[in-house]
Each structure stands twice: as structure tokens, then as C-alpha cells.
Protein backbone atom coordinates (compact mmCIF):
# COMPACT_ATOMS: atom_id res chain seq x y z
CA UNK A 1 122.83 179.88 15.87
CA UNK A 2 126.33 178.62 17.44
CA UNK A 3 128.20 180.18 14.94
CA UNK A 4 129.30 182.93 16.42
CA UNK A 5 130.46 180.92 19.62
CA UNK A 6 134.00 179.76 19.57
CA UNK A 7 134.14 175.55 18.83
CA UNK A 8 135.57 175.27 22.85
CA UNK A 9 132.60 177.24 23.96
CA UNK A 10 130.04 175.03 22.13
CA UNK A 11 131.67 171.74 22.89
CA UNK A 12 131.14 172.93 26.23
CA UNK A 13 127.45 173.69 25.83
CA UNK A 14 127.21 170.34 24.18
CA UNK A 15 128.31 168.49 27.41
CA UNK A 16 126.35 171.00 29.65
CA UNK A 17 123.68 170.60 27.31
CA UNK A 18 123.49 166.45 27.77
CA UNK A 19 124.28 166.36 31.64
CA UNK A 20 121.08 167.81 31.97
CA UNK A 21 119.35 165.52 29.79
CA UNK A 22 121.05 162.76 31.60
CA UNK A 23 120.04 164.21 35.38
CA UNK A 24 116.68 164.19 33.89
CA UNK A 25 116.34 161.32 32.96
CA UNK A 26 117.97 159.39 36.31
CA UNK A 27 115.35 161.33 38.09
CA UNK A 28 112.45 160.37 36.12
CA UNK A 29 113.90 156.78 36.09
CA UNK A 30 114.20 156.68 39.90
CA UNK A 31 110.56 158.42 40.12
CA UNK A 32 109.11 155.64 37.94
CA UNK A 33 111.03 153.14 40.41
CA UNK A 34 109.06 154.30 43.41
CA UNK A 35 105.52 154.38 41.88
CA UNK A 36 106.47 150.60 40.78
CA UNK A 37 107.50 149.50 44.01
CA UNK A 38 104.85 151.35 45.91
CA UNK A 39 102.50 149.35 43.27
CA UNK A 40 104.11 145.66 43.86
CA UNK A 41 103.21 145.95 47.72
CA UNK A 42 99.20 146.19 46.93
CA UNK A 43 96.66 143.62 45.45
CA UNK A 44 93.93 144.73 43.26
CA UNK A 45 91.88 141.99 44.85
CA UNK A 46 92.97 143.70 48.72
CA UNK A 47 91.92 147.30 47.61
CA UNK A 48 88.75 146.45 46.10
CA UNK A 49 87.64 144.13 48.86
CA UNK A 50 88.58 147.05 51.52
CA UNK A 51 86.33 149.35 49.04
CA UNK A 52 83.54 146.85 49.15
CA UNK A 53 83.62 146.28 53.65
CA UNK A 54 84.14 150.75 53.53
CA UNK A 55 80.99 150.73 51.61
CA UNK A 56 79.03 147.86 53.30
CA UNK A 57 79.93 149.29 56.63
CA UNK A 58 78.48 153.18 55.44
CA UNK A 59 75.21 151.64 54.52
């Protein structure tokens, strides 16, 4: 597929080629961070009582 792409050129695309991978993956990584952190400042016990009073004070 490469072959006809001098061995400069596709070292090149090599590096190109894993930068990307690597920005990917820093993004996702720093994504995931934010969920986590967003998660660690709630209590399942907090959210379901708060569902229970919403629903108590509807009826």
C-alpha cells in the first residue's frame, strides 16, 4: 500500500499516524476524568432520597 511512498515519507506518516492516536487518547482519558469526578461529588443514597421527597411532594 506504502510501497510506492519513499521510506522518509512513510516514517513520517508513521509519526503523524500515532500523534493522532495519542491526542485521542489524552482526550478520551481527560473526558473519562470529568465524568469520574463529576460522579465522586454525588451519593446514590442523596439522589434517590431527592427522587423519593420529588415524588412524595407530586402526589
Amino acid at each position: 500500500m506504502f510501497d510506492n511512498l519513499s521510506p522518509l515519507t512513510q516514517l513520517i506518516l508513521v509519526f503523524v499516524g500515532l500523534a493522532i492516536l495519542f491526542l485521542a487518547v489524552v482526550a478520551n482519558n481527560k473526558r473519562n476524568k470529568g465524568k469520574l469526578s463529576d460522579r465522586s461529588t454525588k451519593s446514590f443514597k442523596k439522589r434517590i432520597e431527592e427522587k423519593r421527597r420529588e415524588k412524595d411532594d407530586k402526589d
